[in-house]
N, C-alpha and C. Protein backbone atom coordinates (compact mmCIF):
# COMPACT_ATOMS: atom_id res chain seq x y z
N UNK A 1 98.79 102.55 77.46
CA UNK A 1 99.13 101.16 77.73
C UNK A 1 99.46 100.96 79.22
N UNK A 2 100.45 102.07 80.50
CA UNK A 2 100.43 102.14 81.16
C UNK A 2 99.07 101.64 82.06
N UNK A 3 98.16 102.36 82.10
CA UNK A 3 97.10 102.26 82.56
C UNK A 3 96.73 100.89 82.51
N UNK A 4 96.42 100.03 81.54
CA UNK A 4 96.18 99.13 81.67
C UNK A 4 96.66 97.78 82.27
N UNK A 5 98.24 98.09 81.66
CA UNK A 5 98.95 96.82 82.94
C UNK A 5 98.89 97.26 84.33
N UNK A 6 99.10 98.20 84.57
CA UNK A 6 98.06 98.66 86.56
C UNK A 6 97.15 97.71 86.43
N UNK A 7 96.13 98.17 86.15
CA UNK A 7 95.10 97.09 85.95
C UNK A 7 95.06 96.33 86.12
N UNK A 8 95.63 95.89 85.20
CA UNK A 8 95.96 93.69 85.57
C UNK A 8 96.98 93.65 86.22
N UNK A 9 97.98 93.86 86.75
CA UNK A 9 98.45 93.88 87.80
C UNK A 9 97.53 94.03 89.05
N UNK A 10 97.20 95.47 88.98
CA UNK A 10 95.85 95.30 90.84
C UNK A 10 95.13 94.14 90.48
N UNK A 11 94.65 93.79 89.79
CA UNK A 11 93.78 93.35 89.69
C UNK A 11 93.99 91.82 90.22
N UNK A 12 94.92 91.42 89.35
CA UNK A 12 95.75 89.66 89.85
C UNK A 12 95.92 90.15 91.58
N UNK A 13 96.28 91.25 91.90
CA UNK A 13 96.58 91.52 93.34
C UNK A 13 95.64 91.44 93.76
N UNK A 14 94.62 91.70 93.94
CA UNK A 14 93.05 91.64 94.54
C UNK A 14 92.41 90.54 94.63
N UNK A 15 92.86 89.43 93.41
CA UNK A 15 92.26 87.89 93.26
C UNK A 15 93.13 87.41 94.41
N UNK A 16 94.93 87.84 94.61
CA UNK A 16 95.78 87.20 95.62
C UNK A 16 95.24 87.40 97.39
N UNK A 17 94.67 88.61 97.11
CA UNK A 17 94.40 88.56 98.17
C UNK A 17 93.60 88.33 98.90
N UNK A 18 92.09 88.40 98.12
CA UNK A 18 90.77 87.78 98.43
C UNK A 18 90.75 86.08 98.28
N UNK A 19 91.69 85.50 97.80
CA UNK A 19 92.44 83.89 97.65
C UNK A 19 92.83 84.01 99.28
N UNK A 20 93.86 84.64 99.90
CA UNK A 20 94.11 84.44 100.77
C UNK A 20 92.59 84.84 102.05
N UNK A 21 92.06 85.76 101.92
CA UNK A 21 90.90 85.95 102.59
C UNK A 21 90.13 84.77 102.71
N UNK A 22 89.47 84.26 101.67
CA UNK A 22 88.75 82.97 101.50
C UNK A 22 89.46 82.14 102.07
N UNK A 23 91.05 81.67 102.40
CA UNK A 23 91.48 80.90 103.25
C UNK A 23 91.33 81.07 104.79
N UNK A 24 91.50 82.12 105.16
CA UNK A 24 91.36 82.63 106.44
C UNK A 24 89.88 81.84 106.75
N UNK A 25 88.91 81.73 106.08
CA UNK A 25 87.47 81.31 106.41
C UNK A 25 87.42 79.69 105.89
N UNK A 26 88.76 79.46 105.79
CA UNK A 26 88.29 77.43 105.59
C UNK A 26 88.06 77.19 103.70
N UNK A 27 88.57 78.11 103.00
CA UNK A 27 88.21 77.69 101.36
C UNK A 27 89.91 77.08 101.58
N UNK A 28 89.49 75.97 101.00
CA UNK A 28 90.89 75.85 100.32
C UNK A 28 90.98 75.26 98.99
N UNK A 29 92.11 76.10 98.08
CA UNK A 29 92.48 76.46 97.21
C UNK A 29 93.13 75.27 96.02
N UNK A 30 93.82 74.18 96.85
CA UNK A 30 94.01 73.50 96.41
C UNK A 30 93.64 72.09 95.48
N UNK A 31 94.14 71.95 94.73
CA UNK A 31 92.99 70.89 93.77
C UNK A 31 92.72 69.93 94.06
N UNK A 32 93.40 68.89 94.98
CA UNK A 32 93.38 67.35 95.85
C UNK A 32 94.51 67.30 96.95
N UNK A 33 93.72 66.78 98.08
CA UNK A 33 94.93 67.15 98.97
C UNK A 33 95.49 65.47 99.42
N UNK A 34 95.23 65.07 98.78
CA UNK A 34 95.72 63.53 98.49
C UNK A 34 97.05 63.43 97.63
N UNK A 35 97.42 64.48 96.37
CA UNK A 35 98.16 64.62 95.94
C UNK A 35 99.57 65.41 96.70
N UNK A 36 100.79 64.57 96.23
CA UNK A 36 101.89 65.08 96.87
C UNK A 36 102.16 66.09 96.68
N UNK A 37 102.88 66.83 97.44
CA UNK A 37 103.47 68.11 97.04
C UNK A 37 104.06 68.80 96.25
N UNK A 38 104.01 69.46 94.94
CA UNK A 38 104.94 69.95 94.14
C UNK A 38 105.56 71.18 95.12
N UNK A 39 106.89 70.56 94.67
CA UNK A 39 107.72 72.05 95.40
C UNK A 39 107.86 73.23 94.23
N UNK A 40 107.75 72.88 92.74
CA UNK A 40 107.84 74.09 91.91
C UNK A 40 106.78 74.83 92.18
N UNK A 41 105.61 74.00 92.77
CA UNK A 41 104.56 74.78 93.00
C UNK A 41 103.92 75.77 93.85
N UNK A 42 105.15 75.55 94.95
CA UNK A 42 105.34 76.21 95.84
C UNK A 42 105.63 77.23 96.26
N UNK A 43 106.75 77.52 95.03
CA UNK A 43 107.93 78.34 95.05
C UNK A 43 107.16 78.66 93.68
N UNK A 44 106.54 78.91 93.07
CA UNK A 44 106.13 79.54 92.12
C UNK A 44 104.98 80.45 92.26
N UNK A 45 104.27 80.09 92.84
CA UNK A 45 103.16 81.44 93.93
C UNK A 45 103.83 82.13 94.12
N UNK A 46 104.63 82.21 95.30
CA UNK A 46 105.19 83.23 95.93
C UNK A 46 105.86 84.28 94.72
N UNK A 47 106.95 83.35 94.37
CA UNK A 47 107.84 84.06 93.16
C UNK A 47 107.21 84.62 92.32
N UNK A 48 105.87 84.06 91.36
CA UNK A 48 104.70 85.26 90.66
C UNK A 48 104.79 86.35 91.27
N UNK A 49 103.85 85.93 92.64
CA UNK A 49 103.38 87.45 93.15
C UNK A 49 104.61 88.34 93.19
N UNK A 50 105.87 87.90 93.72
CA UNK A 50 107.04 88.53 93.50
C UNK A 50 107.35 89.80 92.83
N UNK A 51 106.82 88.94 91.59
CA UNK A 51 107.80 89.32 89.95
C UNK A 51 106.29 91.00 89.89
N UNK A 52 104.68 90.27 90.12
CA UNK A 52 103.80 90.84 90.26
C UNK A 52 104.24 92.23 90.57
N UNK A 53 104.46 92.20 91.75
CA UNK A 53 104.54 93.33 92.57
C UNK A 53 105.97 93.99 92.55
N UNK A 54 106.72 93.38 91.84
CA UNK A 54 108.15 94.01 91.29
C UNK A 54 107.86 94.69 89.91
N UNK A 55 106.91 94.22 89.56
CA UNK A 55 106.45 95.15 88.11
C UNK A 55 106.21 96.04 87.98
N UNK A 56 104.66 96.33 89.20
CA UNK A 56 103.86 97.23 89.43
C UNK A 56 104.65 98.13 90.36
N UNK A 57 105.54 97.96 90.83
CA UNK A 57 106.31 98.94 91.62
C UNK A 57 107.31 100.10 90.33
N UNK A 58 107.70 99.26 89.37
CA UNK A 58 108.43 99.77 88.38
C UNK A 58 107.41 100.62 87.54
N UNK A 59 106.10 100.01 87.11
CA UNK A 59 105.45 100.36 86.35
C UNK A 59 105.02 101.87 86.92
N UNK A 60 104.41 101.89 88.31
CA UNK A 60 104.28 103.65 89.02
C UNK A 60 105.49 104.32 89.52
N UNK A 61 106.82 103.78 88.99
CA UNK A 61 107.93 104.29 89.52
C UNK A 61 108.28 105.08 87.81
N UNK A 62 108.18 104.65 87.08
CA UNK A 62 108.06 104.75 85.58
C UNK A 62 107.39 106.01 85.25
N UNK A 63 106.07 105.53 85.54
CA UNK A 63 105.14 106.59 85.33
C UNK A 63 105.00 108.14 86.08
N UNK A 64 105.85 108.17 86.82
CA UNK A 64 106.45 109.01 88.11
C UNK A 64 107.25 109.61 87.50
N UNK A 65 108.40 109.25 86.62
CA UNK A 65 109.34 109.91 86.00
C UNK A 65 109.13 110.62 85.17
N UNK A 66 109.81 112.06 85.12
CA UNK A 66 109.85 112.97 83.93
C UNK A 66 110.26 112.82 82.56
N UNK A 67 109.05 112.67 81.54
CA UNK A 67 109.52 112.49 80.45
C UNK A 67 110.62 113.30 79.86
N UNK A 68 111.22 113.80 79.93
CA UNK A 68 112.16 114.82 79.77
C UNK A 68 113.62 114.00 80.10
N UNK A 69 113.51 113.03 81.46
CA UNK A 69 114.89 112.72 81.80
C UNK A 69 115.50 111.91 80.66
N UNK A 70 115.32 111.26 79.74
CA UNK A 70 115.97 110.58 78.81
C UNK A 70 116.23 109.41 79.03
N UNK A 71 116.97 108.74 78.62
CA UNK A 71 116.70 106.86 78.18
C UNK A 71 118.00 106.87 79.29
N UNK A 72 119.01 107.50 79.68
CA UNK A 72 120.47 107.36 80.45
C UNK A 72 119.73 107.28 82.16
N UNK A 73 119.24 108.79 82.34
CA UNK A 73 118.35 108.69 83.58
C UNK A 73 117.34 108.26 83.92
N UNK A 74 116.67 107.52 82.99
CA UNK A 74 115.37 106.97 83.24
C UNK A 74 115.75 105.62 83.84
N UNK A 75 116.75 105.04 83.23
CA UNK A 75 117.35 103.60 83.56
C UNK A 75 117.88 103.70 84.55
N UNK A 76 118.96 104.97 85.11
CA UNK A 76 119.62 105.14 86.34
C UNK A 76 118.08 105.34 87.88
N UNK A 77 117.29 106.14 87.19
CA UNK A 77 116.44 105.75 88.23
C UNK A 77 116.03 104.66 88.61
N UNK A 78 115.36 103.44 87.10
CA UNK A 78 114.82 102.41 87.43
C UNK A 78 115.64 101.49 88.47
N UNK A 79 116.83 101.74 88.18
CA UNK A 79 118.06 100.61 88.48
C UNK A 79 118.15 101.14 90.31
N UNK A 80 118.15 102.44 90.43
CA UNK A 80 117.87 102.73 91.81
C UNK A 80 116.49 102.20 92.42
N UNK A 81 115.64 102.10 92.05
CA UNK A 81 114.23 101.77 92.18
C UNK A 81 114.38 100.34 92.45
N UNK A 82 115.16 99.76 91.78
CA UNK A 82 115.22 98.23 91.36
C UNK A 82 115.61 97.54 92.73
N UNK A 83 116.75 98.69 93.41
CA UNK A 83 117.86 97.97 94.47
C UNK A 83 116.53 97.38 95.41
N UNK A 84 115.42 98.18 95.74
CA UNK A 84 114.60 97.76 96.58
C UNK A 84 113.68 96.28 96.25
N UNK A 85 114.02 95.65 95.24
CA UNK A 85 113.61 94.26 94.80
C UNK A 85 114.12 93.20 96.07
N UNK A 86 114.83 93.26 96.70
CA UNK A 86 115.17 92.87 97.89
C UNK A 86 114.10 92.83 98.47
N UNK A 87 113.28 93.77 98.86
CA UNK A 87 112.15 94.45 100.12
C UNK A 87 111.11 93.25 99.26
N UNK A 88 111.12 93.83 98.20
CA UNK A 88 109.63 92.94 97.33
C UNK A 88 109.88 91.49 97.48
N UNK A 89 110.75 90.54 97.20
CA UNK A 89 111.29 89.72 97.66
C UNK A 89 111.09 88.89 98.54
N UNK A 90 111.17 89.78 99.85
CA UNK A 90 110.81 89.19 100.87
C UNK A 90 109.68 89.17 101.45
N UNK A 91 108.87 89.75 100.34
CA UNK A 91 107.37 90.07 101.30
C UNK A 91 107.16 88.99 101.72
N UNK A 92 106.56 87.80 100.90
CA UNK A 92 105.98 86.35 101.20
C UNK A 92 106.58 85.85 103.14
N UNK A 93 107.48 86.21 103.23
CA UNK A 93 108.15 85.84 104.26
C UNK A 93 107.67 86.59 105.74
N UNK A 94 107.50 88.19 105.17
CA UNK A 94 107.13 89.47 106.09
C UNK A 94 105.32 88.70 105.92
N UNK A 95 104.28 88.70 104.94
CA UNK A 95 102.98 88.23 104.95
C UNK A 95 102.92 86.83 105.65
N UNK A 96 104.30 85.94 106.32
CA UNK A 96 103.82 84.68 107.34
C UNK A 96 103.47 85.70 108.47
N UNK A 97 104.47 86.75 108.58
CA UNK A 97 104.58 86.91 109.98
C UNK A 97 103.21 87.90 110.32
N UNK A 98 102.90 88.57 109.43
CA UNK A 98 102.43 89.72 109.40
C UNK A 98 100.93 89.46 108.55
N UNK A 99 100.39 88.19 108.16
CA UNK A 99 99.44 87.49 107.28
C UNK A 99 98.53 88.74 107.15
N UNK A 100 97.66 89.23 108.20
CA UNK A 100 96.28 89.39 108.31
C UNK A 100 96.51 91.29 108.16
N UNK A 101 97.65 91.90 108.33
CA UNK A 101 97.97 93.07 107.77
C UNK A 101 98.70 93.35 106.62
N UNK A 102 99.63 92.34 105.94
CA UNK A 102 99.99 92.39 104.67
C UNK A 102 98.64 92.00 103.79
N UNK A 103 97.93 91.04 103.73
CA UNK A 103 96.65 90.86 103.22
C UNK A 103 95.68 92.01 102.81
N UNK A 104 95.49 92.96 103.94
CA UNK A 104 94.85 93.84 103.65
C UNK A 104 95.19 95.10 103.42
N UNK A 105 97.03 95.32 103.47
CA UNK A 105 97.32 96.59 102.94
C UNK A 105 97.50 96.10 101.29
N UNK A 106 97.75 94.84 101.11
CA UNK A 106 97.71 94.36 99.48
C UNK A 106 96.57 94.85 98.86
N UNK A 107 95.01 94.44 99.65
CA UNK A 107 93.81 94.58 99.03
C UNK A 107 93.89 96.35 98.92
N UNK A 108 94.14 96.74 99.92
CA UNK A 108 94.03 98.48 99.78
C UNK A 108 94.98 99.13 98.62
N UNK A 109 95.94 98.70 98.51
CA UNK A 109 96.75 99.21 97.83
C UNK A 109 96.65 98.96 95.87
N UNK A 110 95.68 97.65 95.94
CA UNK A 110 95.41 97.04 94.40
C UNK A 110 94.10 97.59 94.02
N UNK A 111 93.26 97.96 95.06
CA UNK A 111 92.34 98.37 95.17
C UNK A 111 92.22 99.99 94.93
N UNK A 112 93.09 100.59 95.52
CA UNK A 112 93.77 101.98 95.26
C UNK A 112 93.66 101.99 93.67
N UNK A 113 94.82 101.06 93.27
CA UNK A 113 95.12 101.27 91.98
C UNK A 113 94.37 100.94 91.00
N UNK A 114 93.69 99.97 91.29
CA UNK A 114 92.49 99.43 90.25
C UNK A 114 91.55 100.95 90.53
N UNK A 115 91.14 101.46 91.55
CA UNK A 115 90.03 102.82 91.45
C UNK A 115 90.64 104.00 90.56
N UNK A 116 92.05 103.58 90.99
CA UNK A 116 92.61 105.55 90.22
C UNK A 116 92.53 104.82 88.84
N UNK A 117 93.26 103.84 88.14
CA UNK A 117 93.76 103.81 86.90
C UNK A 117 92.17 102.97 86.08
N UNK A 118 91.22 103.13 86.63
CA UNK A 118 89.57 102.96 85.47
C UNK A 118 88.97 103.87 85.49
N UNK A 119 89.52 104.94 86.58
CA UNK A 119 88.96 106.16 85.90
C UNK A 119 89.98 107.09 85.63
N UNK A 120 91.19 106.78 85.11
CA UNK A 120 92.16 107.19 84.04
C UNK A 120 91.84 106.66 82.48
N UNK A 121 90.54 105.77 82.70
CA UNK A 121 90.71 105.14 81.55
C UNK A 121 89.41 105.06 81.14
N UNK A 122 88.15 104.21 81.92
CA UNK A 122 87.09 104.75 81.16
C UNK A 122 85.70 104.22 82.31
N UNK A 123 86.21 104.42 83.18
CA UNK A 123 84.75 104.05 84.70
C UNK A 123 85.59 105.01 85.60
N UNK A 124 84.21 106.08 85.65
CA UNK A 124 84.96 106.69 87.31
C UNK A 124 84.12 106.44 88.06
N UNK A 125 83.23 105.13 88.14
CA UNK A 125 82.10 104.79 89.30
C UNK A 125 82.72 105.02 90.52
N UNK A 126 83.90 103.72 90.90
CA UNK A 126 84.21 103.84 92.13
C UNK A 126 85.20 104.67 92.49
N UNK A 127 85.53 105.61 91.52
CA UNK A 127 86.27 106.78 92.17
C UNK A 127 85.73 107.83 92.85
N UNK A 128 84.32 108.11 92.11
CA UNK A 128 83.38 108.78 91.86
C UNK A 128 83.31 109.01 93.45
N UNK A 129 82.32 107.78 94.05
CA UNK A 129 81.73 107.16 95.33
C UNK A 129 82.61 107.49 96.79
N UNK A 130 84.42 106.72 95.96
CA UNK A 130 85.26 107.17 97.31
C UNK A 130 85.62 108.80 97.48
N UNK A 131 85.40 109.44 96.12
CA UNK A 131 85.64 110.70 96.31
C UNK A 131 84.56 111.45 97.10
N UNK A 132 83.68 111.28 96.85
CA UNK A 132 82.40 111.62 97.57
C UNK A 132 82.14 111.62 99.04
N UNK A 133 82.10 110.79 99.30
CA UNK A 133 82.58 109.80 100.54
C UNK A 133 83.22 110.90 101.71
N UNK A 134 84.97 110.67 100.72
CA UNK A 134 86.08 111.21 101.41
C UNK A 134 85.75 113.13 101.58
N UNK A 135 84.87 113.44 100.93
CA UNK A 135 84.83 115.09 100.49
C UNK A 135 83.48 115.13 101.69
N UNK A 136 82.92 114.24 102.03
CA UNK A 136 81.52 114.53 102.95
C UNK A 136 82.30 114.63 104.58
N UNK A 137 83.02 113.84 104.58
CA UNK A 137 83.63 113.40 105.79
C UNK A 137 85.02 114.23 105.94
N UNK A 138 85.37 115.08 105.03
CA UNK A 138 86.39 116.07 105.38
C UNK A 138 86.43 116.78 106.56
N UNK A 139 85.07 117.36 107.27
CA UNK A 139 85.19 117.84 108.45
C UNK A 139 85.85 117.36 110.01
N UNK A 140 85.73 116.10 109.39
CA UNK A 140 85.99 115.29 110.34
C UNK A 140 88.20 114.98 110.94
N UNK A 141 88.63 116.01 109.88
CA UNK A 141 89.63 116.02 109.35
C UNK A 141 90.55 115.18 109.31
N UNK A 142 91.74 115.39 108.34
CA UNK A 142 92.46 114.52 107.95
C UNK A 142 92.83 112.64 107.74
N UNK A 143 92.73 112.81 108.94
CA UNK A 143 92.95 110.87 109.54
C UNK A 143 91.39 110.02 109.47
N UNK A 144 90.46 110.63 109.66
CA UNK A 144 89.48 110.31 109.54
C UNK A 144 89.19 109.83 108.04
N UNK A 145 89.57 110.86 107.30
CA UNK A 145 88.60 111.10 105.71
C UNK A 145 89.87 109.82 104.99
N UNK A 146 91.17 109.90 105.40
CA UNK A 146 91.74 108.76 105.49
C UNK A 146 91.49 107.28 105.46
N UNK A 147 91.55 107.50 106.42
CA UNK A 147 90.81 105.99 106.72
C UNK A 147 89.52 105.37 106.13
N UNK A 148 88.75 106.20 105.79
CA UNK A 148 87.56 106.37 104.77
C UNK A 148 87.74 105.89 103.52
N UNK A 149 88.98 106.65 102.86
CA UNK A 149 89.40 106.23 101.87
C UNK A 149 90.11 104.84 101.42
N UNK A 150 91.06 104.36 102.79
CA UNK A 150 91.59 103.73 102.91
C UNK A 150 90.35 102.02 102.79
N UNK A 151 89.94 102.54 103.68
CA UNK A 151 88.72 101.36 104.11
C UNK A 151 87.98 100.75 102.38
N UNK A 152 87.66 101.57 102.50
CA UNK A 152 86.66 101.44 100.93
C UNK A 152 87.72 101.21 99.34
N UNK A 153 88.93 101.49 99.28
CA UNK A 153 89.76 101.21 98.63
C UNK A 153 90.08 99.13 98.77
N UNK A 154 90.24 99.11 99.82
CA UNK A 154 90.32 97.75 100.59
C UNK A 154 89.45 96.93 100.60
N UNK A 155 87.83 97.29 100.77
CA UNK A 155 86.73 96.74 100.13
C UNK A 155 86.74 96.75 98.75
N UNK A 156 86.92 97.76 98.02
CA UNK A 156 86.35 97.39 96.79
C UNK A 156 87.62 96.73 96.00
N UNK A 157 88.87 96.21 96.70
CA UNK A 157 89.88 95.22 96.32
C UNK A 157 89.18 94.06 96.36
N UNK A 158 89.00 94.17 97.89
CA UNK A 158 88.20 92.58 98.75
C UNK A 158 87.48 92.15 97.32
N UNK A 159 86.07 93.03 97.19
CA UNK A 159 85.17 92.69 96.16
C UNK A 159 85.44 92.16 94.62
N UNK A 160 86.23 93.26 94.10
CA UNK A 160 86.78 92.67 92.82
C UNK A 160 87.66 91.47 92.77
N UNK A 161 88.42 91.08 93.71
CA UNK A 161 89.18 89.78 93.91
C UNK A 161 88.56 88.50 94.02
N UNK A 162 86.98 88.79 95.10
CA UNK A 162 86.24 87.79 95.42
C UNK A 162 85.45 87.00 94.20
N UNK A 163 85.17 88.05 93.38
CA UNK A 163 84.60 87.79 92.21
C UNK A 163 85.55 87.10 90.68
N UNK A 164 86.98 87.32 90.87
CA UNK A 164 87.60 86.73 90.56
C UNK A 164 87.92 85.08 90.70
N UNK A 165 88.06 85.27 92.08
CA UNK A 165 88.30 83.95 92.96
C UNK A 165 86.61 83.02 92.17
N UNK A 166 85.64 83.52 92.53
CA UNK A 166 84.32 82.58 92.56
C UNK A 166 84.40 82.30 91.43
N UNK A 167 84.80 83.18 90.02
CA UNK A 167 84.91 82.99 88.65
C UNK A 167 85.93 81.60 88.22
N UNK A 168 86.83 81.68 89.21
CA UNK A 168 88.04 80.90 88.98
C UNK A 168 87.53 79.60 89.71
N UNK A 169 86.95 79.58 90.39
CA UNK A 169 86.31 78.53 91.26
C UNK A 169 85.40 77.63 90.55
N UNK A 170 84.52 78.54 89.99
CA UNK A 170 83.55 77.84 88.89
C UNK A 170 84.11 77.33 87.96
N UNK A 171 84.80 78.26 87.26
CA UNK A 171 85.87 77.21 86.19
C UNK A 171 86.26 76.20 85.98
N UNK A 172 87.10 76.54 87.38
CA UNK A 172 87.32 74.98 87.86
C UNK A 172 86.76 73.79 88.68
N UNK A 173 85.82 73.99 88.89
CA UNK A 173 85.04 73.08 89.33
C UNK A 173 83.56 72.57 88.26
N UNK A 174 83.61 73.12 87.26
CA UNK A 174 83.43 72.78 85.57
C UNK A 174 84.02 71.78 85.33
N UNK A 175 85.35 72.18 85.13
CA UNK A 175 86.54 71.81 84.62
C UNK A 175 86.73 69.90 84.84
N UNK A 176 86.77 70.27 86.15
CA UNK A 176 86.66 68.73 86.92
C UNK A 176 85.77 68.03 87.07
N UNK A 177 84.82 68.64 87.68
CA UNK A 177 83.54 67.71 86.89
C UNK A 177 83.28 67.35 85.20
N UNK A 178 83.94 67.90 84.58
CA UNK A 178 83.90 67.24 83.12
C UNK A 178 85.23 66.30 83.35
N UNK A 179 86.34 66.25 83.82
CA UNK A 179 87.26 65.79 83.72
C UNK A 179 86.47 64.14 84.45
N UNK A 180 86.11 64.04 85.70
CA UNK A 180 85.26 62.97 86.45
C UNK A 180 84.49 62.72 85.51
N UNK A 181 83.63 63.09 84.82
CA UNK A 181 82.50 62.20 83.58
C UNK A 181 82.78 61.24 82.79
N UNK A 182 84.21 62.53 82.22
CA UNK A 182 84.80 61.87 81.09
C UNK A 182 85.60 60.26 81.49
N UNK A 183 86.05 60.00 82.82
CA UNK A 183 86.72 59.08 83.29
C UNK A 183 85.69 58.28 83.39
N UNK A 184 84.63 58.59 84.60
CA UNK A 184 83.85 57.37 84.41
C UNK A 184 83.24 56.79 83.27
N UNK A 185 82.70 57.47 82.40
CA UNK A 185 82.18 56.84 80.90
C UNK A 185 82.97 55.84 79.96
């Protein structure tokens, strides 16, 4: 079960961040910009991704732990683990300042996790590829085969997010064009 909330966790992370990518290039996201501002709406992005990435931090902090420690220390770790909800917290605030490198250590890092945990589970395509990759370019040592990994982890976030986003796009732009029919008729 582990495995799979990774999953959808990277995965919502990869749509967040290829959402924000597509803004960087003039998409915008919003449904009418004629309409006033919801402030719940505002404060509810951010706070998702929040809760998002306060999950997935618990969820490989979890999975990290020795089954052995018991239900007393497992909680004493989480609860240590937890104090850093602060840090998570504030990302939204650190990604104004920092947009165009929080963006893409998000995509690398969901992207990371979406590659390790489908082939924990049942596709090792793109593990397959970065392993390959990273094992050709070993000579090149360390920082190199790195960055290799790093890079292509980050693309294939970019990618799976983008395809999210266009999915979500179509939807909704379905959606509304049936909604416009139905009004004018």
């Amino acid at each position: 079960m582990l495995p799979w909330l990774l999953i959808i966790g990277g995965t919502y992370l990869c749509f967040e961040g290829a959402e924000k990518v597509t803004e960087w290039f003039g998409a915008h996201h919003e449904t009418d910009d004629t309409e006033p501002r919801d402030e719940r709406k505002l404060v509810f992005g951010p706070t998702r991704t929040d809760l998002i990435l306060s999950t997935e931090i618990m969820l490989i902090a979890l999975a990290g732990l020795d089954p052995d420690f018991g239900t007393g220390l497992t909680l004493g770790a989480l609860a240590v683990i937890g104090l850093g909800a602060r840090i998570v917290r504030s990302m939204p605030a650190v990604f104004r300042v920092i947009g165009v490198i929080g963006t893409v250590a998000m995509l690398w890092v969901s992207g990371l996790l979406v590659i390790a945990k489908l082939a924990d589970t049942f596709w090792h395509g793109a593990y397959d590829v970065v392993h390959a990759v990273t094992r050709s370019i070993e000579s090149a040592g360390p920082v190199v085969a790195w960055v290799a990994d790093t890079a292509m982890s980050a693309v294939f976030g970019l990618i799976l997010g983008l395809i999210i986003v266009a999915i979500f796009s179509g939807v909704s732009h379905f959606l509304e064009r049936n909604r416009t029919d139905r009004v004018a008729a």
